[in-house]
N, C-alpha and C. Protein backbone atom coordinates (compact mmCIF):
# COMPACT_ATOMS: atom_id res chain seq x y z
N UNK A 1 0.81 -1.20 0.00
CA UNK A 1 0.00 0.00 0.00
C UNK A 1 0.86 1.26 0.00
N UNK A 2 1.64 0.98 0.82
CA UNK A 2 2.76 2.33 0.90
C UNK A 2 3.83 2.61 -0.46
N UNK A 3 3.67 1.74 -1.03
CA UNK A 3 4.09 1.45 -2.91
C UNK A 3 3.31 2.40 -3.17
N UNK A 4 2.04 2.08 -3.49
CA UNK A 4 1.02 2.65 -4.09
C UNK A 4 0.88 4.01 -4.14
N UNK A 5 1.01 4.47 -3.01
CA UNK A 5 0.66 6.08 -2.54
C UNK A 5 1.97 6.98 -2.65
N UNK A 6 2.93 6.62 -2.74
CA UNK A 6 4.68 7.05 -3.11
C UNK A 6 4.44 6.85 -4.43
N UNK A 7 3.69 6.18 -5.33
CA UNK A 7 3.58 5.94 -7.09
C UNK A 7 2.67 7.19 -7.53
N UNK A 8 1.44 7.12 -6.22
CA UNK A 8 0.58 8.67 -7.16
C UNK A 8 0.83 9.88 -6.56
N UNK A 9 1.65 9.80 -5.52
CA UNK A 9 2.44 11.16 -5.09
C UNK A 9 3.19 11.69 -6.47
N UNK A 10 4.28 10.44 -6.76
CA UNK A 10 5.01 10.90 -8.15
C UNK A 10 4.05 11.07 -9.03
N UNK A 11 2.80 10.37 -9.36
CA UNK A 11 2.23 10.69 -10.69
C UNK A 11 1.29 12.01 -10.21
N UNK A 12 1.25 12.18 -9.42
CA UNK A 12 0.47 13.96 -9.58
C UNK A 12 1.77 14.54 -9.50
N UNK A 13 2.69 14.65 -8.34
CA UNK A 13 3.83 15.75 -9.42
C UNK A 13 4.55 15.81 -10.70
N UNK A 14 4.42 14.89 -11.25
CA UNK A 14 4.13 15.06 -12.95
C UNK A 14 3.50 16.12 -13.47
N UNK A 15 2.09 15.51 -13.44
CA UNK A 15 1.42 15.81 -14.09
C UNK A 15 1.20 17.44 -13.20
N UNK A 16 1.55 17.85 -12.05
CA UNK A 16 1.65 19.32 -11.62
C UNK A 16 2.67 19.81 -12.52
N UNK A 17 3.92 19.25 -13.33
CA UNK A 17 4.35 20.25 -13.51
C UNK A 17 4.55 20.30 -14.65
N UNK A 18 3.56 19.36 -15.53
CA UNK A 18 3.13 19.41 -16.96
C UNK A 18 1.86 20.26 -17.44
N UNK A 19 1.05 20.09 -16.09
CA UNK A 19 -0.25 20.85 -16.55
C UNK A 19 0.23 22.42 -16.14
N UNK A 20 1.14 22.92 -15.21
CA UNK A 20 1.19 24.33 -15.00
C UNK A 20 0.96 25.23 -15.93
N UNK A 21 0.47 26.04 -15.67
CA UNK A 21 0.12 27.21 -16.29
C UNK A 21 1.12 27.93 -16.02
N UNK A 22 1.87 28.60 -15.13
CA UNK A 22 2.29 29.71 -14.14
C UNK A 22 3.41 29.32 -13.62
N UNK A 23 4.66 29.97 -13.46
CA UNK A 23 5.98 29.91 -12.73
C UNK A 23 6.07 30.98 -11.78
N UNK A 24 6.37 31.21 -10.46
CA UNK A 24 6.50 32.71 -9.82
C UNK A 24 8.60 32.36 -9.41
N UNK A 25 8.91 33.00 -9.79
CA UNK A 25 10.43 33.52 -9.36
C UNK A 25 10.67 33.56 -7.70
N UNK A 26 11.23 33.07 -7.36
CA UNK A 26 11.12 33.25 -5.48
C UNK A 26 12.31 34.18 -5.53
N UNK A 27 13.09 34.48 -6.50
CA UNK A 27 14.13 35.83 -6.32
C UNK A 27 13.35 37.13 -6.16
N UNK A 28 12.24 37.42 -6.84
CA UNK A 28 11.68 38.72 -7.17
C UNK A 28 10.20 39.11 -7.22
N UNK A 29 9.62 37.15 -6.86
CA UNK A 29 8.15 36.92 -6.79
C UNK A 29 7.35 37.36 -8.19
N UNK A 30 8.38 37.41 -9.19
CA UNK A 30 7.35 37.77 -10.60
C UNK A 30 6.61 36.11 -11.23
N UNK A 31 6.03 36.78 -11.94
CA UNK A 31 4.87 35.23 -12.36
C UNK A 31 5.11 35.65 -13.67
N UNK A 32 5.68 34.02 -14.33
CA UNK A 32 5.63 33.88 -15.68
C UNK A 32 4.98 32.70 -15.96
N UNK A 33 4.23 33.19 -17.40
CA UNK A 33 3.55 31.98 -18.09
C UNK A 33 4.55 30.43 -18.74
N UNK A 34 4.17 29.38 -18.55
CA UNK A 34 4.72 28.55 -18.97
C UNK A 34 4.10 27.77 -19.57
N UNK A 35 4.71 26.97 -20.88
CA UNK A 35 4.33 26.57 -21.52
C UNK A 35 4.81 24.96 -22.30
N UNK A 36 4.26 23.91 -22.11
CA UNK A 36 4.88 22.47 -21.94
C UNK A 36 4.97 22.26 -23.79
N UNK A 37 6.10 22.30 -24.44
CA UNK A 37 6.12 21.94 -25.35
C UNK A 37 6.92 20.74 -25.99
N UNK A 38 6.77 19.90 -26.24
CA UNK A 38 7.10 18.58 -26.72
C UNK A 38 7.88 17.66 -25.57
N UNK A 39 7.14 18.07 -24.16
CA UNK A 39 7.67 17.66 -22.69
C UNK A 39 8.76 18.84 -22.18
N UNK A 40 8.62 19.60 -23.00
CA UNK A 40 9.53 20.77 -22.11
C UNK A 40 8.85 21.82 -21.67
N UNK A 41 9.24 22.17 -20.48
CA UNK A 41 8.74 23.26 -19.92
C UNK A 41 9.49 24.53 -20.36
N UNK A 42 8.52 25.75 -21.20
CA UNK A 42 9.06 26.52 -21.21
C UNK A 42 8.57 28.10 -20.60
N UNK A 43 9.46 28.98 -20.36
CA UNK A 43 8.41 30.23 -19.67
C UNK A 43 8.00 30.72 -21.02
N UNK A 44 6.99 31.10 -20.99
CA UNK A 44 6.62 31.78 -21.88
C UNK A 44 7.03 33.68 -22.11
N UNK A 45 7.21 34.18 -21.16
CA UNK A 45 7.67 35.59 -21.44
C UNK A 45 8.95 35.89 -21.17
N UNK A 46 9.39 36.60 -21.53
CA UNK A 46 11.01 37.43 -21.20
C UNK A 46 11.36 37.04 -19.93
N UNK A 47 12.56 36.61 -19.34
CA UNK A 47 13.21 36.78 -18.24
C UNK A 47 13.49 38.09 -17.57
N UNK A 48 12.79 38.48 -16.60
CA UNK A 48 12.39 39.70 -16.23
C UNK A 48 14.01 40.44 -14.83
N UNK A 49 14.05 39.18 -14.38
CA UNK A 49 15.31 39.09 -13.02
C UNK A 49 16.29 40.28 -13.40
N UNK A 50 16.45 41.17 -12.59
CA UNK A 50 17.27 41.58 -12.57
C UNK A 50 17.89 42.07 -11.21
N UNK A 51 18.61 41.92 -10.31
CA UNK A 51 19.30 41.53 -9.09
C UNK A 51 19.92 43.08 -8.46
N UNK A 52 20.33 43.69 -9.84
CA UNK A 52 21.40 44.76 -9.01
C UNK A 52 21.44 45.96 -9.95
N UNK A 53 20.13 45.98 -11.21
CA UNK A 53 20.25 47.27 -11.60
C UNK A 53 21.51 47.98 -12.47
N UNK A 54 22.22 47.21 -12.56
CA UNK A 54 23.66 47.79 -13.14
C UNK A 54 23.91 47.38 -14.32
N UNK A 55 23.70 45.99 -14.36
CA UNK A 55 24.43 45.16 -15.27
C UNK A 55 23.39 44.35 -16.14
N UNK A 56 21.98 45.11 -16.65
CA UNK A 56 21.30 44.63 -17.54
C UNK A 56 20.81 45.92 -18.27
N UNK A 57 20.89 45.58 -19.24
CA UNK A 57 19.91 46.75 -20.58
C UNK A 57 18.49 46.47 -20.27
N UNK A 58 17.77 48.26 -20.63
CA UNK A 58 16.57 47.99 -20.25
C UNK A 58 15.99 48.22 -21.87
N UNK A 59 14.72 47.90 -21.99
CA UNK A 59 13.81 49.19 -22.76
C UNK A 59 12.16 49.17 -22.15
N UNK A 60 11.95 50.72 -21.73
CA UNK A 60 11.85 51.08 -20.75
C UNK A 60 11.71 50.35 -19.51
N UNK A 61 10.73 50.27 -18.95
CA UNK A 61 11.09 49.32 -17.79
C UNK A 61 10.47 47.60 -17.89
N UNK A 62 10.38 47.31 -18.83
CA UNK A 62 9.68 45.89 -18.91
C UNK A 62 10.79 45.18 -19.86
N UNK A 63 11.90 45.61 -20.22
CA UNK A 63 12.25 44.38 -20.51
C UNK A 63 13.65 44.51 -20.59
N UNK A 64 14.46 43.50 -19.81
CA UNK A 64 15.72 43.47 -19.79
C UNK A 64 16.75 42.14 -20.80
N UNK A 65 17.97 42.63 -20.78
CA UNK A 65 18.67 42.41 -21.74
C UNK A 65 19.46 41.76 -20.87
N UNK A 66 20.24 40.27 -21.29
CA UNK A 66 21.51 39.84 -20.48
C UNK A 66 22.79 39.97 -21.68
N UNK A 67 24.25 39.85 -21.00
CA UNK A 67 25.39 39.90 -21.80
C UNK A 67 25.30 38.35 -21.91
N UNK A 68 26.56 37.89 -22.73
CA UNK A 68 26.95 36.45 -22.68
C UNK A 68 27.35 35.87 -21.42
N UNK A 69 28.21 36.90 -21.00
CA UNK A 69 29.10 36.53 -19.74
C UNK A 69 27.86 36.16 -18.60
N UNK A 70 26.57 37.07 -18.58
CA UNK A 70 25.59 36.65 -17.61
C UNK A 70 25.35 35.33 -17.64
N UNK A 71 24.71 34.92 -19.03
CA UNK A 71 24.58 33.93 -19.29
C UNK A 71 25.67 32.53 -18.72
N UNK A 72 26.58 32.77 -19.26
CA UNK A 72 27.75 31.78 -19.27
C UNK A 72 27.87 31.41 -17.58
N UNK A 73 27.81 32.42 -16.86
CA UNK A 73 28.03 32.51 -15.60
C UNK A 73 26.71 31.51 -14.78
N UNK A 74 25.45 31.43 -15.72
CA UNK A 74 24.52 30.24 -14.24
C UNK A 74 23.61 31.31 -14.15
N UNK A 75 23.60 32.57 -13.76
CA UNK A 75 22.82 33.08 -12.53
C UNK A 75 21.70 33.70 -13.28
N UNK A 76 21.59 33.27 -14.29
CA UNK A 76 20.21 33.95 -14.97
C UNK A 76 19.14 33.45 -14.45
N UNK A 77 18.82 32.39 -14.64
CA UNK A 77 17.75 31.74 -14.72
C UNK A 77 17.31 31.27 -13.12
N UNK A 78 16.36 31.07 -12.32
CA UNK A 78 16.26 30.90 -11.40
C UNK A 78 16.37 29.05 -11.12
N UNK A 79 16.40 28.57 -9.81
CA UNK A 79 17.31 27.49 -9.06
C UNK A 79 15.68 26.77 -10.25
N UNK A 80 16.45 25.68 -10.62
CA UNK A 80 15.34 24.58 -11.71
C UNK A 80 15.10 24.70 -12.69
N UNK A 81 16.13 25.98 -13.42
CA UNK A 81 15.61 26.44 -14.44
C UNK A 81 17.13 26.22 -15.47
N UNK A 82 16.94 26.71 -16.62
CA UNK A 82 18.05 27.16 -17.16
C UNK A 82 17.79 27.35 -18.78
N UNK A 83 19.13 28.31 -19.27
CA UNK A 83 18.82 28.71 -20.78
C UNK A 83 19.24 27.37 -21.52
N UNK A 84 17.86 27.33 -22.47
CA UNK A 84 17.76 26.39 -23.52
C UNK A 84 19.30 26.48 -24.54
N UNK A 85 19.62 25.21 -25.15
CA UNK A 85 20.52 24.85 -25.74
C UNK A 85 19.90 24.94 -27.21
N UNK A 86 21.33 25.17 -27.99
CA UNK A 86 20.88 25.93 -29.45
C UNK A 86 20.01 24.58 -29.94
N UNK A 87 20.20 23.20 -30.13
CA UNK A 87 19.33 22.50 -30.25
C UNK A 87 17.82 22.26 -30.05
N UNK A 88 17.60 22.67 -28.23
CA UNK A 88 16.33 22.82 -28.24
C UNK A 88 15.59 24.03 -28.72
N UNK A 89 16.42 25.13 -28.78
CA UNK A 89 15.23 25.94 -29.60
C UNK A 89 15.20 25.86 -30.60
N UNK A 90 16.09 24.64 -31.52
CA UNK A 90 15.89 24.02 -32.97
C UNK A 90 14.95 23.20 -33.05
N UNK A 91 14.80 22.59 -31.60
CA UNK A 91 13.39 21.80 -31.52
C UNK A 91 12.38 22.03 -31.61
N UNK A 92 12.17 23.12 -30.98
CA UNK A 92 11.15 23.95 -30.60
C UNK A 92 10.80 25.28 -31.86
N UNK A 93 10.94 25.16 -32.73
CA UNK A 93 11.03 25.97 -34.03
C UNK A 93 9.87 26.42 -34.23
N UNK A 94 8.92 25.19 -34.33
CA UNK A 94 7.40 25.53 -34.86
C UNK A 94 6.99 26.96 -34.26
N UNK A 95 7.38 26.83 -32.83
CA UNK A 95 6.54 27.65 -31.95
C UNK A 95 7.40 28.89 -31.21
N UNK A 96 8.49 29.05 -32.52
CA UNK A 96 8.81 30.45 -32.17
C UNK A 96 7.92 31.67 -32.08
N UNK A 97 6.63 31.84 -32.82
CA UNK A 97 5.58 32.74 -32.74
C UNK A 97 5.56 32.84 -31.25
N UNK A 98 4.89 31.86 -30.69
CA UNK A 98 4.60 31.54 -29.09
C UNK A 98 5.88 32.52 -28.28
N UNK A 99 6.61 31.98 -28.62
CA UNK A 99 7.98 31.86 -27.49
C UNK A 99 9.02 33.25 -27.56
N UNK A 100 8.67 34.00 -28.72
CA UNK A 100 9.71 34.91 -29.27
C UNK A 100 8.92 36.05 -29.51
N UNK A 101 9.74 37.51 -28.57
CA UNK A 101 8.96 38.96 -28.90
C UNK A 101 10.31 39.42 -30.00
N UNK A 102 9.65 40.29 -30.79
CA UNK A 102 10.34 41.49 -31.06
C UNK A 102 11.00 42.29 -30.79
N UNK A 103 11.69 42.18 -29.54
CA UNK A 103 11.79 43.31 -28.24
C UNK A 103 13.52 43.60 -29.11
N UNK A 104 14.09 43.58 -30.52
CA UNK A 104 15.06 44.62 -30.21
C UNK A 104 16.47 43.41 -29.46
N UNK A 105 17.23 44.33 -29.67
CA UNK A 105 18.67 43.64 -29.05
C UNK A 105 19.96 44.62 -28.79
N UNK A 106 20.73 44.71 -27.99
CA UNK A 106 21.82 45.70 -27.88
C UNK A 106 22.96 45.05 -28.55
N UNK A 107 23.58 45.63 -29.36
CA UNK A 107 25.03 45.25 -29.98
C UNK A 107 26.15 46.27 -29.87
N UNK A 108 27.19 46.59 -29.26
CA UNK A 108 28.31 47.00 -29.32
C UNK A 108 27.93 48.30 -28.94
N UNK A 109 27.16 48.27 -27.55
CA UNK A 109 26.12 49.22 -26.74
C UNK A 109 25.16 50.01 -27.48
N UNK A 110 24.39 49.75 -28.74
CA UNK A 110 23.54 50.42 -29.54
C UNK A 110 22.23 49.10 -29.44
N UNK A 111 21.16 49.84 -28.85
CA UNK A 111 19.77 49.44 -29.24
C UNK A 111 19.47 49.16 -30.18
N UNK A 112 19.04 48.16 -31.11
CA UNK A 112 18.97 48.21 -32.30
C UNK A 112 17.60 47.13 -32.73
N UNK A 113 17.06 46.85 -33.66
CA UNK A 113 15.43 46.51 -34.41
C UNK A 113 14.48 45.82 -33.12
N UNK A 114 14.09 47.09 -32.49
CA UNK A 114 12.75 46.96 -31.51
C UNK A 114 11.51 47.11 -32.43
N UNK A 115 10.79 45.75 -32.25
CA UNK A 115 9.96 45.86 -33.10
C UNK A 115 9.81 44.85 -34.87
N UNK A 116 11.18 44.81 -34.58
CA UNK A 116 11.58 44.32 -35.70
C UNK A 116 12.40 42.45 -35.79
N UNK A 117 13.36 42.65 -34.92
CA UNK A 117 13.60 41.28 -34.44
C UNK A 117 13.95 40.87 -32.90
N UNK A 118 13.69 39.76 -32.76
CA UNK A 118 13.67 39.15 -31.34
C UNK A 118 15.33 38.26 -31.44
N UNK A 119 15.79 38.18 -30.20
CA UNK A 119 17.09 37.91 -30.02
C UNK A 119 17.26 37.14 -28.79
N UNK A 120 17.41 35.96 -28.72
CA UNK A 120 17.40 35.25 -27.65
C UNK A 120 18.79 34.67 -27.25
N UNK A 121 19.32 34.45 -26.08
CA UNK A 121 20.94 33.53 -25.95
C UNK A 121 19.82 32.49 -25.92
N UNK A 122 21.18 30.85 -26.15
CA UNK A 122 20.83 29.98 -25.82
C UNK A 122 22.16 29.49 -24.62
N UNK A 123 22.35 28.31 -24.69
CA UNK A 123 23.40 27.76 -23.57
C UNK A 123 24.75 27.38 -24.18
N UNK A 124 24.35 27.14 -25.69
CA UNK A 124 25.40 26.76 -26.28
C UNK A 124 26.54 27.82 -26.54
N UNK A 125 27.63 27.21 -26.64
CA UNK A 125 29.12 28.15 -26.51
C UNK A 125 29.55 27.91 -27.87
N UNK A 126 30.64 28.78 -28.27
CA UNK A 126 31.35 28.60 -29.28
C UNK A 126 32.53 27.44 -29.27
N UNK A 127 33.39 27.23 -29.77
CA UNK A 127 34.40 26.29 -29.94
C UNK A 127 35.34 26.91 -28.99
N UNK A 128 35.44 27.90 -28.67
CA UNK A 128 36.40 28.37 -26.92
C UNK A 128 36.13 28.42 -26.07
N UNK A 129 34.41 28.61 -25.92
CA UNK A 129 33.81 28.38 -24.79
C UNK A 129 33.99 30.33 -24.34
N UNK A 130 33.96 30.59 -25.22
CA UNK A 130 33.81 32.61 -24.74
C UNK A 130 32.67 33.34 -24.91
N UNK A 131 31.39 32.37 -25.59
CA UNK A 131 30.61 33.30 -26.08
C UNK A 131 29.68 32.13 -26.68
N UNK A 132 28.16 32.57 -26.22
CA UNK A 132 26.90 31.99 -26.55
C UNK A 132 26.20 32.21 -27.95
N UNK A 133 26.27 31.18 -28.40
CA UNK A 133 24.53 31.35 -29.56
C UNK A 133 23.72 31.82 -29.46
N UNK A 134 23.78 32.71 -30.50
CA UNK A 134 21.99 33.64 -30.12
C UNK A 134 21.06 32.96 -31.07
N UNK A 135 19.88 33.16 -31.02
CA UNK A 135 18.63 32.58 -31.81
C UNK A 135 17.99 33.74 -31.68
N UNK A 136 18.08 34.20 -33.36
CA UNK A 136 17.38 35.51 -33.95
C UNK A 136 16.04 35.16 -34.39
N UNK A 137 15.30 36.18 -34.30
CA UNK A 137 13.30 36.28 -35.32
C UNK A 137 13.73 37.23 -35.98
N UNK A 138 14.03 37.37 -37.16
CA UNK A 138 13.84 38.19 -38.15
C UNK A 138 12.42 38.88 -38.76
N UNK A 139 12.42 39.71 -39.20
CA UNK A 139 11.54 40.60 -39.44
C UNK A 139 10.69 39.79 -40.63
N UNK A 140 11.53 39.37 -41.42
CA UNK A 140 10.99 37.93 -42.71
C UNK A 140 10.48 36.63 -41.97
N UNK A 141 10.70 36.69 -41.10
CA UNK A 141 10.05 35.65 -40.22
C UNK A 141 11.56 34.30 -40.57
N UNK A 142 12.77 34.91 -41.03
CA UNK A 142 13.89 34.32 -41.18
C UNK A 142 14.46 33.83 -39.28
N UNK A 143 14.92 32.59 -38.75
CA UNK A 143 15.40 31.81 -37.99
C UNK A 143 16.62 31.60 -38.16
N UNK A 144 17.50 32.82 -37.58
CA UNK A 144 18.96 32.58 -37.88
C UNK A 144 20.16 32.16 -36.35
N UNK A 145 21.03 31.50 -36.57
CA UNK A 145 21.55 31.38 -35.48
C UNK A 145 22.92 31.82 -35.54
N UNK A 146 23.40 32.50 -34.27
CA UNK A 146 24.37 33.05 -34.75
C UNK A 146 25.61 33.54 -33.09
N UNK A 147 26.66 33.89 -33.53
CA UNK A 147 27.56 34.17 -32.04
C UNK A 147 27.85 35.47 -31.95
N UNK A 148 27.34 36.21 -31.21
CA UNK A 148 27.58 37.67 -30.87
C UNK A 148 28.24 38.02 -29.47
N UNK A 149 29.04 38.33 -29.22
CA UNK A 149 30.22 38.33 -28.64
C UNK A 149 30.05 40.13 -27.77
N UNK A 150 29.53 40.79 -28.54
CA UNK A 150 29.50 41.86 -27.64
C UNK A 150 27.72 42.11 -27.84
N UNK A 151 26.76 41.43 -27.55
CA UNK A 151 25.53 41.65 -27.96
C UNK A 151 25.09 41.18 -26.34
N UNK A 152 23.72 42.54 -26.22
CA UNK A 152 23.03 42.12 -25.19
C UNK A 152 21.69 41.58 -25.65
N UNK A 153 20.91 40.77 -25.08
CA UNK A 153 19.74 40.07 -25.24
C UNK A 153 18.60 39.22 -24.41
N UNK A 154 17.50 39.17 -24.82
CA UNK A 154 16.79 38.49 -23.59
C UNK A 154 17.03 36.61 -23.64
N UNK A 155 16.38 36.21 -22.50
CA UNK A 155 16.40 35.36 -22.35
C UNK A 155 15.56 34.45 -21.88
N UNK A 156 15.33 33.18 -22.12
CA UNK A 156 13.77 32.20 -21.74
C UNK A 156 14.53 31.45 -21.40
N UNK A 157 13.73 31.45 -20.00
CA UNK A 157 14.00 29.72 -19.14
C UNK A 157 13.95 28.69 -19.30
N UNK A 158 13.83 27.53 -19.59
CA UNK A 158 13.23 26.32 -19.27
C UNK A 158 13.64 25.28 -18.28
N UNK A 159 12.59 24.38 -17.85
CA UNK A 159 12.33 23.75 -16.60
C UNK A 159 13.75 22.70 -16.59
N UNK A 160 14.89 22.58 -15.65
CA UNK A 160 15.35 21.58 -15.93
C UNK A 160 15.08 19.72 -15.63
């Protein structure tokens, strides 16, 4: 019997954290939408965290920008979480509409196509390990991937 009830303990936290709707941040208590796509959990809006005010790009106050080095470093994403690998958001392609704003990107400290394209890091590194893959939305609705080295950008969680 005590089998039994340790089996649907695990099968409802499953299925709690397949059916979620909702993530809240215990760094900053913000609530993001999430969204289970092909068994992955993903947030659905911008990574909002920002810790110390200094060291993220804004535009205006809703949406912040990380460097590589943030990235590279862990501390983006909150404890269970982490930035998707250039693969999975190759996986996850269909539903870049879903998953990807327009919000613009900083390059070589210039703001640049708000409105126009969306710019995401992923986890993946280059061949030195200095610098992350970004996953662009082009304005053509073009899916380009690419290594920007002095580029700031947002970022989406997913569940690890």
């Amino acid at each position: 019997m005590l089998k039994f009830i340790f089996f649907l303990i695990g099968i409802l936290s499953i299925h709690n954290l397949y059916c979620q709707s909702s993530f809240t941040d215990n760094r900053d208590k913000k609530v993001y939408p999430v969204q289970n796509i092909d068994g992955t959990i993903w947030m659905k809006s911008n990574l909002k965290f920002n810790p110390n005010y200094s060291s993220f790009y804004y535009l205006g106050a809703d949406e912040v920008y990380y460097s590589s080095k943030q990235v590279i470093d862990g501390s983006v994403c909150p404890d269970g979480w982490r930035i998707p690998t250039l693969e999975e958001w190759k996986a996850a392609e269909e539903y870049i509409d879903d998953l990807m704003s327009r919000n613009g990107w900083v390059n070589g400290g210039q703001f640049k196509d708000n409105g126009v394209v969306g710019a995401y890091w992923t986890s993946t590194l280059d061949s030195v390990g200095k610098s992350n893959y970004l996953v662009k939305l082009e304005q053509s609705d073009v899916i380009s991937f690419e290594l920007a080295p002095d580029t700031h950008a947002n970022c989406k969680c997913i569940k690890e």
